[in-house]
C-alpha atoms as a PDB file:
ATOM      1  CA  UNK A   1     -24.220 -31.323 170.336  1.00  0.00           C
ATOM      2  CA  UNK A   2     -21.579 -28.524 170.733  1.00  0.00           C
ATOM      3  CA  UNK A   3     -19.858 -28.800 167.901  1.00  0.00           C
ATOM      4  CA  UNK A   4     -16.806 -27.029 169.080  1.00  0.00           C
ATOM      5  CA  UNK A   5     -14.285 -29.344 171.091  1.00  0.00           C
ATOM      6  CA  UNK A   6     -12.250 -27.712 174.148  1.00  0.00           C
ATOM      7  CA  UNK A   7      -8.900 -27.617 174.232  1.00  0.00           C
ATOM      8  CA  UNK A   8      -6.077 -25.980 176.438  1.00  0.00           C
ATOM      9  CA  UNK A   9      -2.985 -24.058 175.697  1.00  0.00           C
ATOM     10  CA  UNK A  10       0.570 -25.165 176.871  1.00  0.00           C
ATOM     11  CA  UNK A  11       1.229 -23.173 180.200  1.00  0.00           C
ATOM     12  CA  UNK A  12       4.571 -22.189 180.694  1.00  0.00           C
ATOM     13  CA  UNK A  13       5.800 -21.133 184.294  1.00  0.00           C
ATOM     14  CA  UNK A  14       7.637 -17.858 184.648  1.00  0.00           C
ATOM     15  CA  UNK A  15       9.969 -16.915 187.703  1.00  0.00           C
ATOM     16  CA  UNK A  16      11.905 -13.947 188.660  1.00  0.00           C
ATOM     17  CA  UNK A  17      15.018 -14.412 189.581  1.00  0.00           C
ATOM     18  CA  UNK A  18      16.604 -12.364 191.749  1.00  0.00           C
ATOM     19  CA  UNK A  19      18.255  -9.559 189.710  1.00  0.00           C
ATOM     20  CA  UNK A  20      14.510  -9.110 188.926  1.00  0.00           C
ATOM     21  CA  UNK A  21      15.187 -10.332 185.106  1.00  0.00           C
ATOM     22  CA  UNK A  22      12.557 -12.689 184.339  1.00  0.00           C
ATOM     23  CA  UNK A  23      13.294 -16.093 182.472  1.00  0.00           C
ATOM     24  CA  UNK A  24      11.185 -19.238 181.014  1.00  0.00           C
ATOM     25  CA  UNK A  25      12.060 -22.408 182.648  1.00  0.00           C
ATOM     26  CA  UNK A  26      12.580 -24.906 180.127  1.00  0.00           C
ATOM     27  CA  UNK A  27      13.417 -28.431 181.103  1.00  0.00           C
ATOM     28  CA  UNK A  28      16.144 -29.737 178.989  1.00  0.00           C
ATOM     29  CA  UNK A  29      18.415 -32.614 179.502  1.00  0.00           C
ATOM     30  CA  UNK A  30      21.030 -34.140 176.729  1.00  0.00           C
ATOM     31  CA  UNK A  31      22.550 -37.750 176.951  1.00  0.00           C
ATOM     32  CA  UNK A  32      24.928 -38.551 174.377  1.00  0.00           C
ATOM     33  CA  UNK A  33      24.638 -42.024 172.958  1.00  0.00           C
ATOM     34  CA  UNK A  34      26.595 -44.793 172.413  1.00  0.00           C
ATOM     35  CA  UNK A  35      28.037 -44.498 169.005  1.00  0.00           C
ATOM     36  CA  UNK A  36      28.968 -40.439 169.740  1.00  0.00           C
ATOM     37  CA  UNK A  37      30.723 -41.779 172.788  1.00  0.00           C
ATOM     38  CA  UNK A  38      32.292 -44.656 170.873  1.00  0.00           C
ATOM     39  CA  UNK A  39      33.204 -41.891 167.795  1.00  0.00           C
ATOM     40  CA  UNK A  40      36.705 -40.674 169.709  1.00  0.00           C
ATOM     41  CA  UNK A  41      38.454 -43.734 170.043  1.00  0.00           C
ATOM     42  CA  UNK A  42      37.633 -45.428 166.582  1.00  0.00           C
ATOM     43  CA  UNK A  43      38.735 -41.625 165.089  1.00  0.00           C
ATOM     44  CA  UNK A  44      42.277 -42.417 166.723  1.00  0.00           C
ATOM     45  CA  UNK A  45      42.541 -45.777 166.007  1.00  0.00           C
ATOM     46  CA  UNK A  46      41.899 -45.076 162.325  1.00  0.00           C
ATOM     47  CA  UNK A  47      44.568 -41.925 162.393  1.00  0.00           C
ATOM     48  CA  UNK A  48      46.714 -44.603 164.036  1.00  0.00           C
ATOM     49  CA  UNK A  49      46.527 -47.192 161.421  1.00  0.00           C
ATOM     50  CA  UNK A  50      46.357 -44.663 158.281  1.00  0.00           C
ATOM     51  CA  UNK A  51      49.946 -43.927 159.703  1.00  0.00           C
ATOM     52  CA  UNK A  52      50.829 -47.504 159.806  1.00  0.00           C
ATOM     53  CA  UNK A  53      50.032 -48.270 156.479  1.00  0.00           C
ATOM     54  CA  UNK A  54      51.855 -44.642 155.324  1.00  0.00           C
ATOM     55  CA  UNK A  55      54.542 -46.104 157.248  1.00  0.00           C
ATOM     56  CA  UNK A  56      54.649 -49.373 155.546  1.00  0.00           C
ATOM     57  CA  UNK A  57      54.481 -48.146 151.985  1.00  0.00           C
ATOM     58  CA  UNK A  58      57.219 -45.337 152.735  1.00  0.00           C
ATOM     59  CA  UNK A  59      59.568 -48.414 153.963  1.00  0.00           C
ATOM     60  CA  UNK A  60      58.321 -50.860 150.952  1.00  0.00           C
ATOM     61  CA  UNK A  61      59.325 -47.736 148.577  1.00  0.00           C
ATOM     62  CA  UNK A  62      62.315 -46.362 150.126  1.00  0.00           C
ATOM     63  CA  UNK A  63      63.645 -50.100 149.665  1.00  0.00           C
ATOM     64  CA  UNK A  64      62.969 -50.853 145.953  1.00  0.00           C
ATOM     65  CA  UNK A  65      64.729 -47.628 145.603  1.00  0.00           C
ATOM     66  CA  UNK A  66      67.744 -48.228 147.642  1.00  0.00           C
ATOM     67  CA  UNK A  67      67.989 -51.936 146.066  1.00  0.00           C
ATOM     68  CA  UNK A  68      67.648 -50.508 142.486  1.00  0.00           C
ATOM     69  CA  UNK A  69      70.472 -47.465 142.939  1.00  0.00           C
ATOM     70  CA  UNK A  70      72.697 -49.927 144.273  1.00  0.00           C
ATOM     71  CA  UNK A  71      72.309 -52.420 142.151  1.00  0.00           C
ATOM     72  CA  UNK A  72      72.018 -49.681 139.194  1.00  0.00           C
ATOM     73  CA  UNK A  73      75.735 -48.566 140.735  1.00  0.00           C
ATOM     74  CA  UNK A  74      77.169 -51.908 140.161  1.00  0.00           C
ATOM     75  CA  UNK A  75      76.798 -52.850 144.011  1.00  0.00           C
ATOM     76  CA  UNK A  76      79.459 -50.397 144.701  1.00  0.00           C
ATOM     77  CA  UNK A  77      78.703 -47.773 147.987  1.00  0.00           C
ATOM     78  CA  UNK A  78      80.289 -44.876 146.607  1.00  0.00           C
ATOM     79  CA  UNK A  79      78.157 -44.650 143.389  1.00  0.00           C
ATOM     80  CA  UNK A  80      75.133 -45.127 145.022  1.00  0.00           C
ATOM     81  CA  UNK A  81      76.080 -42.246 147.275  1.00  0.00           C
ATOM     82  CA  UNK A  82      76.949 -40.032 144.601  1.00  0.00           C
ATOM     83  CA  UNK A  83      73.348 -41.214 142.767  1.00  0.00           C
ATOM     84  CA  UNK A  84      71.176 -40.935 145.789  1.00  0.00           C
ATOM     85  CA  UNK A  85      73.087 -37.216 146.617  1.00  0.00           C
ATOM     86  CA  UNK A  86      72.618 -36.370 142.461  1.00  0.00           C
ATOM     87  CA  UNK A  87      68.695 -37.414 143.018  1.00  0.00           C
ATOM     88  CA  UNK A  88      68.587 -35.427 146.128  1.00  0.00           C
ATOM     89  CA  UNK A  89      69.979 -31.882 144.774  1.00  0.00           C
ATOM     90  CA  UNK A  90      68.039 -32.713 141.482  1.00  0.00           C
ATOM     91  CA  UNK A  91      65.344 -32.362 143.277  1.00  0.00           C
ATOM     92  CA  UNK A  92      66.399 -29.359 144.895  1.00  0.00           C
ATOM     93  CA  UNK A  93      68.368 -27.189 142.233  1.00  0.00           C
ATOM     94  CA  UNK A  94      67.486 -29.386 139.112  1.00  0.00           C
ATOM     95  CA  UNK A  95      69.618 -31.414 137.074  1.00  0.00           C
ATOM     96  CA  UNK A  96      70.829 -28.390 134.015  1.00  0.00           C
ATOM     97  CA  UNK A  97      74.066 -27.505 134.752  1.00  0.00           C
ATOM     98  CA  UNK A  98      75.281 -23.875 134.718  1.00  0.00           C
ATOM     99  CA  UNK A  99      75.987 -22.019 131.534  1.00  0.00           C
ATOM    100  CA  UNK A 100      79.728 -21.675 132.646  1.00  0.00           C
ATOM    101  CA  UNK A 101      80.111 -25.428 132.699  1.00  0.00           C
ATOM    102  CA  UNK A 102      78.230 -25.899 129.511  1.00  0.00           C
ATOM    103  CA  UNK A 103      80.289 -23.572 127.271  1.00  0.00           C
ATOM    104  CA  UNK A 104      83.058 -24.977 128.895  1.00  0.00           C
ATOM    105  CA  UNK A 105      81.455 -28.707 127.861  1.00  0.00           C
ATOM    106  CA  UNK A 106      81.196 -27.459 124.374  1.00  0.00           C
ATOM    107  CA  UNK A 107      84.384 -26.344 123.750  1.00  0.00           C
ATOM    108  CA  UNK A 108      85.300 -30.302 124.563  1.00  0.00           C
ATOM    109  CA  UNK A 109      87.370 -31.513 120.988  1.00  0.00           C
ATOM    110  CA  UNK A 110      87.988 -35.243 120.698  1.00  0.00           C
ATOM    111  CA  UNK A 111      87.881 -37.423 118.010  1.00  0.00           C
ATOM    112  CA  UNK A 112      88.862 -41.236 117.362  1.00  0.00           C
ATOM    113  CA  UNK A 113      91.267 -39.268 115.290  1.00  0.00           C
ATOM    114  CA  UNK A 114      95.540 -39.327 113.945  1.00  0.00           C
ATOM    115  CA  UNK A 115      96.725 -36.225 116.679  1.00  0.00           C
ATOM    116  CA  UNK A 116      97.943 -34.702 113.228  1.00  0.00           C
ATOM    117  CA  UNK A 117      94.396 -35.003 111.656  1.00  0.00           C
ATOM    118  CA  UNK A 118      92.661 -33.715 114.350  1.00  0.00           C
ATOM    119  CA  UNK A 119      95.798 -30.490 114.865  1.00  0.00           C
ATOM    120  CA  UNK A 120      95.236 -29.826 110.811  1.00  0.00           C
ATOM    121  CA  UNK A 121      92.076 -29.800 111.204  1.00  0.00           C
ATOM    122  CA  UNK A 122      91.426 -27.348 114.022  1.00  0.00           C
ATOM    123  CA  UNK A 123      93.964 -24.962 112.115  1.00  0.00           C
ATOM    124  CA  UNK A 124      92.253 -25.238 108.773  1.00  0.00           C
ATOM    125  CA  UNK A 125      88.288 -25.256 111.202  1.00  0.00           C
ATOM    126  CA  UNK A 126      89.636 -21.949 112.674  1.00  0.00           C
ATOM    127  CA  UNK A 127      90.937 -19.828 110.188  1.00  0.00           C
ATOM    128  CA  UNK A 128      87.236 -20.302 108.397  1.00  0.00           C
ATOM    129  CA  UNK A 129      85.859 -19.084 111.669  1.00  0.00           C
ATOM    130  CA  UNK A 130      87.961 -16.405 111.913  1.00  0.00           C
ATOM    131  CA  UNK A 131      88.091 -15.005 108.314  1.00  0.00           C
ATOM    132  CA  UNK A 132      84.546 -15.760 107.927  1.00  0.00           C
ATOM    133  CA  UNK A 133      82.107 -13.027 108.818  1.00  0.00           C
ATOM    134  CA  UNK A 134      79.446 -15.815 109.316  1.00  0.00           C
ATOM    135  CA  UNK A 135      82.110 -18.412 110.564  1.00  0.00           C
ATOM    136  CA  UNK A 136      82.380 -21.655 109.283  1.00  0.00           C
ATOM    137  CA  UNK A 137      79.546 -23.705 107.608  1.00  0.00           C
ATOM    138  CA  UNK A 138      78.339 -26.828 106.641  1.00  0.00           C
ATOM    139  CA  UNK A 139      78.644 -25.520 103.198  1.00  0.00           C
ATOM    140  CA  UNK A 140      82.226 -24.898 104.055  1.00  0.00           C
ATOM    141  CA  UNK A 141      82.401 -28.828 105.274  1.00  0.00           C
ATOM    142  CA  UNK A 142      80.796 -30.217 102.356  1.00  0.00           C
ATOM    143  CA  UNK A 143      83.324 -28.800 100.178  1.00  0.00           C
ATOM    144  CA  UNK A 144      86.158 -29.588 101.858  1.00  0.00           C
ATOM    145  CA  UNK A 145      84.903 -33.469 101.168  1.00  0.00           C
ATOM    146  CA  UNK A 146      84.336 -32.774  97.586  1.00  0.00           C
ATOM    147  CA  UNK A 147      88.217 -32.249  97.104  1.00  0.00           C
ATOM    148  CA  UNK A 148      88.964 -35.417  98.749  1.00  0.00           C
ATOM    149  CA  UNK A 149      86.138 -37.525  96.856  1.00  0.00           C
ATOM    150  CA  UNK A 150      82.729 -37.294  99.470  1.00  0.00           C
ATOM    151  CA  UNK A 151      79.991 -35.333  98.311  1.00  0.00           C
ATOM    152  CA  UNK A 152      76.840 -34.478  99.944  1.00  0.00           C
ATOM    153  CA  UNK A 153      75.058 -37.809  99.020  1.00  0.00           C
ATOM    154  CA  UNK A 154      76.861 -39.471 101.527  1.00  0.00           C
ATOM    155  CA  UNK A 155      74.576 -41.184 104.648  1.00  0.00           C
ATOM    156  CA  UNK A 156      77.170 -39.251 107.114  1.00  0.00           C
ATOM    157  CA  UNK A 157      77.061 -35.718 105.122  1.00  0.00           C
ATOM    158  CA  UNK A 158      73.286 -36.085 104.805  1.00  0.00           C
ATOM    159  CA  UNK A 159      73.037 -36.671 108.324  1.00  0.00           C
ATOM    160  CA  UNK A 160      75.437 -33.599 109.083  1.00  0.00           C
ATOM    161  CA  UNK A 161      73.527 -31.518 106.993  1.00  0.00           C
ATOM    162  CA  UNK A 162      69.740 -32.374 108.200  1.00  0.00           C
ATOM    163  CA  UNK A 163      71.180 -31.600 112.257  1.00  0.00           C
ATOM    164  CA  UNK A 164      71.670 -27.633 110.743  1.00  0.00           C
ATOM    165  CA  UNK A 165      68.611 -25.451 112.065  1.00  0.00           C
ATOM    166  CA  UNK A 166      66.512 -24.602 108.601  1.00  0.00           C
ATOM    167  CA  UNK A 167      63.608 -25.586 106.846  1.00  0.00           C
ATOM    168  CA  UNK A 168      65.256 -25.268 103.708  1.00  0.00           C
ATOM    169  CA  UNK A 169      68.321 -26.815 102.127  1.00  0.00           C
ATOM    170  CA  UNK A 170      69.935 -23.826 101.294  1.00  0.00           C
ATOM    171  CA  UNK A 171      68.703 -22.680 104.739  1.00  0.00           C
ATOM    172  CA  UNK A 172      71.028 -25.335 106.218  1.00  0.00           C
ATOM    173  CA  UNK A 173      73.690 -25.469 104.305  1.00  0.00           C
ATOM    174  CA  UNK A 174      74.404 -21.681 105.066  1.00  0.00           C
ATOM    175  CA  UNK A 175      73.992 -22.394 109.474  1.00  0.00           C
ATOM    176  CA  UNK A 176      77.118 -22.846 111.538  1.00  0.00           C
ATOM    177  CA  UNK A 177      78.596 -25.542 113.011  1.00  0.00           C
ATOM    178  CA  UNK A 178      81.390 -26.348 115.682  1.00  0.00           C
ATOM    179  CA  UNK A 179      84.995 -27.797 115.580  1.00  0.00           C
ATOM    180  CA  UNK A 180      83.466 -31.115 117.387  1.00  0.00           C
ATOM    181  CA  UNK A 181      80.647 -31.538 115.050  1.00  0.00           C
ATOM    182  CA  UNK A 182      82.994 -31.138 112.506  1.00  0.00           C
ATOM    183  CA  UNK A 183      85.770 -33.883 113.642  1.00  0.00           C
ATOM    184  CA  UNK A 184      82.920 -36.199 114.337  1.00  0.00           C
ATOM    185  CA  UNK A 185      81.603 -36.270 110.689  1.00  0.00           C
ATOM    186  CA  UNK A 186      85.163 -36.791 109.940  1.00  0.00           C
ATOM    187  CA  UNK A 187      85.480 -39.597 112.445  1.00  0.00           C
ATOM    188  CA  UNK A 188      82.344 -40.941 111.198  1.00  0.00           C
ATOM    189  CA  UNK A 189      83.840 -41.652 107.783  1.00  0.00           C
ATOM    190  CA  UNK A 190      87.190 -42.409 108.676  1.00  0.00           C
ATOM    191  CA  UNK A 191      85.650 -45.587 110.807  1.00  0.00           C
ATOM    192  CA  UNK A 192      83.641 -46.490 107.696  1.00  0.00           C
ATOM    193  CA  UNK A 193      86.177 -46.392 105.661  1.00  0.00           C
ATOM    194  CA  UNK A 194      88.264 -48.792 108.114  1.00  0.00           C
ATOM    195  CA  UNK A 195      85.115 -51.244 108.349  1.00  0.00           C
ATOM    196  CA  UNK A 196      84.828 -51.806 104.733  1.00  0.00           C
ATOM    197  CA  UNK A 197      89.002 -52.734 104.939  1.00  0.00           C
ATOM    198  CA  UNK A 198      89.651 -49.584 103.436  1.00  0.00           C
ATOM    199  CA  UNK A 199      92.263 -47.047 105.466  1.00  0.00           C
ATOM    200  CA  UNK A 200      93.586 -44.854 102.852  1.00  0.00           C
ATOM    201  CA  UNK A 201      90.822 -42.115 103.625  1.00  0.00           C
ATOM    202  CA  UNK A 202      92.432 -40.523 107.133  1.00  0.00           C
ATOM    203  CA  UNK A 203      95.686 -40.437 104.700  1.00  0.00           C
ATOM    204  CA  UNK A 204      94.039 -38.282 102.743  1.00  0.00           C
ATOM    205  CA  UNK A 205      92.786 -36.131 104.985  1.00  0.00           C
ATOM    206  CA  UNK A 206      95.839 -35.800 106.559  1.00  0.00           C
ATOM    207  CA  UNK A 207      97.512 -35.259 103.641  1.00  0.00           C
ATOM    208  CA  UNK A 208      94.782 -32.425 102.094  1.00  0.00           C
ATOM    209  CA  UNK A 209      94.572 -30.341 105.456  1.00  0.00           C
ATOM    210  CA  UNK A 210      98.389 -30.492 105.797  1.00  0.00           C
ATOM    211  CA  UNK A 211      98.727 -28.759 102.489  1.00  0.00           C
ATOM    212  CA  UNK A 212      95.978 -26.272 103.307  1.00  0.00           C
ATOM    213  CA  UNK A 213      97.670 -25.415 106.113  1.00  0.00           C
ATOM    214  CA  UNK A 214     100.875 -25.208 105.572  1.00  0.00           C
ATOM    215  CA  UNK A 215     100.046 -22.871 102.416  1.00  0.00           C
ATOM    216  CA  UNK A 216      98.422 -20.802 104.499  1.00  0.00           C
ATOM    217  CA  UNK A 217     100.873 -20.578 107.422  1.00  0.00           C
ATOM    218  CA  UNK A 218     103.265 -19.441 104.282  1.00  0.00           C
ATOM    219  CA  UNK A 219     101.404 -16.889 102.997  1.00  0.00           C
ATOM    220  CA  UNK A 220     100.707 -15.290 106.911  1.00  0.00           C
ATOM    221  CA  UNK A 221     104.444 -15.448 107.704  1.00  0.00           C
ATOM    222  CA  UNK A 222     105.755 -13.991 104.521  1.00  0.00           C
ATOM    223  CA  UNK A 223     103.056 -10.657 104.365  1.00  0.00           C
ATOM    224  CA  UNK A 224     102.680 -10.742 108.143  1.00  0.00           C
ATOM    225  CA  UNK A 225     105.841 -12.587 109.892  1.00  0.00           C
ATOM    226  CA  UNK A 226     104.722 -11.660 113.634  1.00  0.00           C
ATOM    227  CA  UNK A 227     100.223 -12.157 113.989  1.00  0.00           C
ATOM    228  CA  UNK A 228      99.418 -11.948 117.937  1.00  0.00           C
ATOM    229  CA  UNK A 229      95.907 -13.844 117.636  1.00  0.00           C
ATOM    230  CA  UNK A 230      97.396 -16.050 114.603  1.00  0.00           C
ATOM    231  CA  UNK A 231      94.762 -19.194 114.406  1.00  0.00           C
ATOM    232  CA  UNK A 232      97.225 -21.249 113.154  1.00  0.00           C
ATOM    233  CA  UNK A 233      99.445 -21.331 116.038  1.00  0.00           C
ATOM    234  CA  UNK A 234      98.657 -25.247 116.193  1.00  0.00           C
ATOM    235  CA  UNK A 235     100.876 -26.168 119.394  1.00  0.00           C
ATOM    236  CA  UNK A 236      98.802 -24.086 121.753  1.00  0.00           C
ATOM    237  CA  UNK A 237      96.242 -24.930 119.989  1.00  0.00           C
ATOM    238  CA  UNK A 238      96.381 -28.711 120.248  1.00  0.00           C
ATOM    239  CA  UNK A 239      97.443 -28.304 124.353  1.00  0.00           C
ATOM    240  CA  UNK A 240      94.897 -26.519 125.165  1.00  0.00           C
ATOM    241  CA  UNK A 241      92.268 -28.682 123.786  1.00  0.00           C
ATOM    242  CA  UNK A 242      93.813 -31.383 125.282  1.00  0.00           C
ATOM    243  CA  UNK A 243      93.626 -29.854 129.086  1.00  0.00           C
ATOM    244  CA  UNK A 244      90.551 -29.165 128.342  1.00  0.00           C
ATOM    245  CA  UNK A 245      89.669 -32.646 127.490  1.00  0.00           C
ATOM    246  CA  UNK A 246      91.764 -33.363 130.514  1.00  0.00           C
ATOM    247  CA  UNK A 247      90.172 -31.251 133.425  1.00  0.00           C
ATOM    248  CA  UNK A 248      86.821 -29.735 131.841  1.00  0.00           C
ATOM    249  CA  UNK A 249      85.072 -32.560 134.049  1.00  0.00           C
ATOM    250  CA  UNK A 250      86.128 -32.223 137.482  1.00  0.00           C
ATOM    251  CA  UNK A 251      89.432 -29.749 138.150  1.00  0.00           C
ATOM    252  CA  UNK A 252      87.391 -26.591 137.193  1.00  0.00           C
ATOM    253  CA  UNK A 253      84.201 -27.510 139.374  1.00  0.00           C
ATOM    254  CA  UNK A 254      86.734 -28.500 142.239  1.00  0.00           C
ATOM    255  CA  UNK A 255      88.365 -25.667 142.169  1.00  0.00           C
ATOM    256  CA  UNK A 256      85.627 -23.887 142.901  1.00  0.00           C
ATOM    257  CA  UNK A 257      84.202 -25.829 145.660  1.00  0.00           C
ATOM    258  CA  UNK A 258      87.689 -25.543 147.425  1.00  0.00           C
ATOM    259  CA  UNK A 259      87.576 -21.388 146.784  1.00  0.00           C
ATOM    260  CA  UNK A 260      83.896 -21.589 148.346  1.00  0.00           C
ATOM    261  CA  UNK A 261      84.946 -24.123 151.368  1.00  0.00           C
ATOM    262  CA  UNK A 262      87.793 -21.637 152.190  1.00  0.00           C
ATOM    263  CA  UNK A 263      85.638 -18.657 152.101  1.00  0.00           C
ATOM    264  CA  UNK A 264      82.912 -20.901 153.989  1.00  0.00           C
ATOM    265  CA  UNK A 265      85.734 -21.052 156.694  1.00  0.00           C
ATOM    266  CA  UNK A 266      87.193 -17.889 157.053  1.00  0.00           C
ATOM    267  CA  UNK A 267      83.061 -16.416 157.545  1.00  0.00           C
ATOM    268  CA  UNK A 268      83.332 -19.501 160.572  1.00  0.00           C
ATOM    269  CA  UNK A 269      86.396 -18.128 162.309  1.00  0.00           C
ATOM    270  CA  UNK A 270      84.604 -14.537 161.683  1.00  0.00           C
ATOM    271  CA  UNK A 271      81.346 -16.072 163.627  1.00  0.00           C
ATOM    272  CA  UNK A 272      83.612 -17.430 166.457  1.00  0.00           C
ATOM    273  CA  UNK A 273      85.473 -14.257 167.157  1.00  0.00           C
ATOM    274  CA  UNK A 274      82.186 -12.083 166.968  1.00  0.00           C
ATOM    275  CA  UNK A 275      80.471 -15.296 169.478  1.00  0.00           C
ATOM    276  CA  UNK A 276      83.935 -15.127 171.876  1.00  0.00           C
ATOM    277  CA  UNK A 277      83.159 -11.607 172.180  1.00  0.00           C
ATOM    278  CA  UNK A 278      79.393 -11.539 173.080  1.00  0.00           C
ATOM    279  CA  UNK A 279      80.530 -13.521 175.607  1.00  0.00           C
ATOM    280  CA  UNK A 280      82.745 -11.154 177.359  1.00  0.00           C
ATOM    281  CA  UNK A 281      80.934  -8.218 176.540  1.00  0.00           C
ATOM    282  CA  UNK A 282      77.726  -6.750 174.719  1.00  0.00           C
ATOM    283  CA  UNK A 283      78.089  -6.104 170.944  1.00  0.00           C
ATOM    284  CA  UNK A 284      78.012  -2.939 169.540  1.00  0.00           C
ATOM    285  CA  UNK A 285      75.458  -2.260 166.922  1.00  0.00           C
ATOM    286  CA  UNK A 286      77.749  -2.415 164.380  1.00  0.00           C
ATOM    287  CA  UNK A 287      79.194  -5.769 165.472  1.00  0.00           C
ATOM    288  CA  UNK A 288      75.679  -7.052 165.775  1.00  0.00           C
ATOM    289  CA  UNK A 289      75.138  -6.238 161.876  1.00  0.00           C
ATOM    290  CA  UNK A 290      78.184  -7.657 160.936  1.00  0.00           C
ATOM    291  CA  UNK A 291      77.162 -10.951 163.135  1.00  0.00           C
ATOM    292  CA  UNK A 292      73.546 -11.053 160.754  1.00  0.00           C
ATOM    293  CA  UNK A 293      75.594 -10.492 157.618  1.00  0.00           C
ATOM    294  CA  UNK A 294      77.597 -13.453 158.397  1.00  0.00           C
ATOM    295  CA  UNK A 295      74.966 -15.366 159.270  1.00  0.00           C
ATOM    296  CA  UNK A 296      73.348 -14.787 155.672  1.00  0.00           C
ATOM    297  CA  UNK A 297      76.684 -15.099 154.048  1.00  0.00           C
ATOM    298  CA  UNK A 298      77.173 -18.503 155.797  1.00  0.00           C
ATOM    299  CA  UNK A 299      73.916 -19.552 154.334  1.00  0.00           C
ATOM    300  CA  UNK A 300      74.059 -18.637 151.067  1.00  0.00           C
ATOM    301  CA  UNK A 301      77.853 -20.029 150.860  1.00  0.00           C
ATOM    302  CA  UNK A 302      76.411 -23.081 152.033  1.00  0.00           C
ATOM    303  CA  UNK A 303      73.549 -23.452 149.441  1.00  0.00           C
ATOM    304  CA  UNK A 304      76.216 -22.518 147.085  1.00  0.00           C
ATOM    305  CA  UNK A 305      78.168 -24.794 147.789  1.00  0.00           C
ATOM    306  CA  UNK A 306      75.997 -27.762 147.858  1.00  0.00           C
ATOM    307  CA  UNK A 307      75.147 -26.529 144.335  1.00  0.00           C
ATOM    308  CA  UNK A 308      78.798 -27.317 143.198  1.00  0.00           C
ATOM    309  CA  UNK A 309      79.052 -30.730 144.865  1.00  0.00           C
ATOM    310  CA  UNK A 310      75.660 -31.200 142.585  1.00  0.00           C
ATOM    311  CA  UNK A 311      77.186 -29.701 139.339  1.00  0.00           C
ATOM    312  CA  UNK A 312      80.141 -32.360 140.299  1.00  0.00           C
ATOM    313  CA  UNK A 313      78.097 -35.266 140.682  1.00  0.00           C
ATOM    314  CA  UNK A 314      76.405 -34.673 137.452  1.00  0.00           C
ATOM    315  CA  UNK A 315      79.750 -34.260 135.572  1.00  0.00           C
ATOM    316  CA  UNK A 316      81.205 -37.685 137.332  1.00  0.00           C
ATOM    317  CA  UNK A 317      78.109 -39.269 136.054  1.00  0.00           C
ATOM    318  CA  UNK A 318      77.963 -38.652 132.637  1.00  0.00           C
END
C-alpha cells in the first residue's frame, strides 16, 4: 500500500503581453450587494431627517424665547428689542460695562434725603476726604452718629461696618468708604426713624452738619477768604451731583455714539470719493492705501459703535 497520497499543485497560467512584461492572470470579479447598494440613500435620508429634527428644536427654542422676552418686557415691542439686542452683544462683547461708565456710575449721589441734608452732608463727607491723608472712614461715620445719639451697636452701623474690606474690626473701621455709602446709612436710619413714628432724627442731622459746616466755612473764609479747590463750595457742589444723577445714564453714552456715527460718516463720504474716482481713473498707490485704511477704520468704527448701543442698552435696563 503506498502510503504516500498524490497530490497536485495549483497551476497558474503566465502570458506575455506585448511590451514583453510578463503578468499572472488572476480571475477576479466584485458584485456589490444589496445592503452596500442600499447604504447611500438611507445615509441621506438620515442626514435629511437629523436636519429636520435640528430644525424643529431650533424653532421650538427660538419660540419659548421670543414668548418669554416679550412677555418678560411687559408685551411691549420696544423692550423686547432692546432685550433681545442686550442678549445679542452680551454675547458678543459681554455684559461689564467700561471703566469710564462705571466711575462715572459711582460717582451717582442720591438719597431719600432733605436737599439740605444731603448738601451738608457732601460738604462735611468732603472736607474729611480732602484733609484726610487716608480720606474718610467708617471710623469717621461712626462718630459722627455718636454726637447725634447712634453708636456702633446699631443693626444699620453694624451692617455699614461688616461691608468694609478687613478681617479685623479695627481692620474695618480704618477702610474707606464713599459719599453714597455714606448717605445711604443715613437714609437707612432716617426711614427707621420715620417707621417707628419718630421724625425728629433728619432734624438733627440737619441741624448737626449745618453747624459743622458752617463753622468750618468760617474759619476757611476768615484765614483764607479766596480757596480755588474750596470743598465747601456747596452750590456747585449740589448741581453737579444732580446732572450727574440727571444724565450719567444715557446723555454721556449718546453723546458718544453721535461723535462715532459722525465720524462713521465722514470715513463713508471719504469711501465714495476714493470709489467715484476708481471709476474714472486708476488709483495711485497712495490712494489705494488710504482706500484699505478706510476700509479698517470703517470696521472698527462700526464694532465700536455697536459696543456703545450695547453699553446703552445695559444702562436703559438697569
Amino acid at each position: 500500500m503506498n502510503r504516500y497520497r498524490s497530490f497536485t499543485l495549483p497551476v497558474f497560467r503566465w502570458r506575455c503581453a506585448p511590451s514583453s512584461r510578463c503578468y499572472k492572470r488572476f480571475s477576479s470579479s466584485t458584485t456589490a450587494t444589496p445592503e452596500e447598494l442600499s447604504h447611500s440613500p438611507n445615509r441621506k435620508e438620515q442626514l435629511f431627517w437629523q436636519l429636520k429634527v435640528a430644525s424643529y428644536v431650533s424653532g421650538i427654542a427660538i419660540s419659548i424665547y421670543g414668548t418669554y422676552v416679550f412677555v418678560s418686557s411687559g408685551f411691549q415691542l420696544d423692550r423686547s428689542k432692546r432685550k433681545v439686542l442686550l442678549h445679542f452683544y452680551g454675547m458678543l462683547y459681554g455684559n461689564t460695562l467700561p471703566k469710564r461708565v462705571q466711575a462715572l456710575l459711582n460717582s451717582r449721589y442720591s438719597a431719600c434725603l432733605d436737599q439740605d441734608v444731603l448738601r451738608y452732608l457732601s460738604a462735611y463727607f468732603i472736607k474729611f476726604d480732602l484733609i484726610k491723608d487716608n480720606g474718610f472712614t467708617r471710623r469717621d461715620a461712626v462718630l459722627f452718629l455718636e454726637n447725634i445719639g447712634i453708636d456702633a451697636t446699631n443693626p444699620f452701623v453694624a451692617q455699614f461696618i461688616a461691608a468694609a474690606s478687613g478681617d479685623s474690626m479695627e481692620r474695618r473701621m480704618v477702610s474707606g468708604c464713599s459719599l453714597q455709602e455714606f448717605a445711604e446709612l443715613i437714609e437707612a436710619l432716617v426711614l427707621e426713624e420715620k417707621i417707628n413714628g419718630r421724625s425728629d432724627l433728619e432734624n438733627r442731622l440737619k441741624g448737626e452738619l449745618k453747624q459743622l459746616v458752617e463753622e468750618e466755612e468760617l474759619q476757611i473764609l476768615h484765614h483764607n477768604p479766596f480757596r480755588l479747590n474750596n470743598p465747601l463750595i456747596s452750590g456747585l457742589t449740589n448741581a453737579l451731583s444732580k446732572e450727574l444723577r440727571k444724565y450719567v445714564h444715557v446723555d454721556i453714552e449718546a453723546a458718544r455714539t453721535k461723535d462715532l456715527q459722525n465720524e462713521l460718516n465722514r470715513r463713508h463720504r471719504s469711501l465714495h470719493q476714493l470709489q467715484r474716482i476708481a471709476k474714472s481713473r486708476q488709483l495711485s498707490d497712495a490712494e489705494i492705501r488710504r482706500l484699505h485704511d478706510i476700509e479698517e477704520e470703517l470696521e472698527l468704527l462700526q464694532k465700536e459703535l455697536s459696543k456703545e448701543a450695547h453699553v446703552c442698552n445695559i444702562l436703559s435696563s438697569m
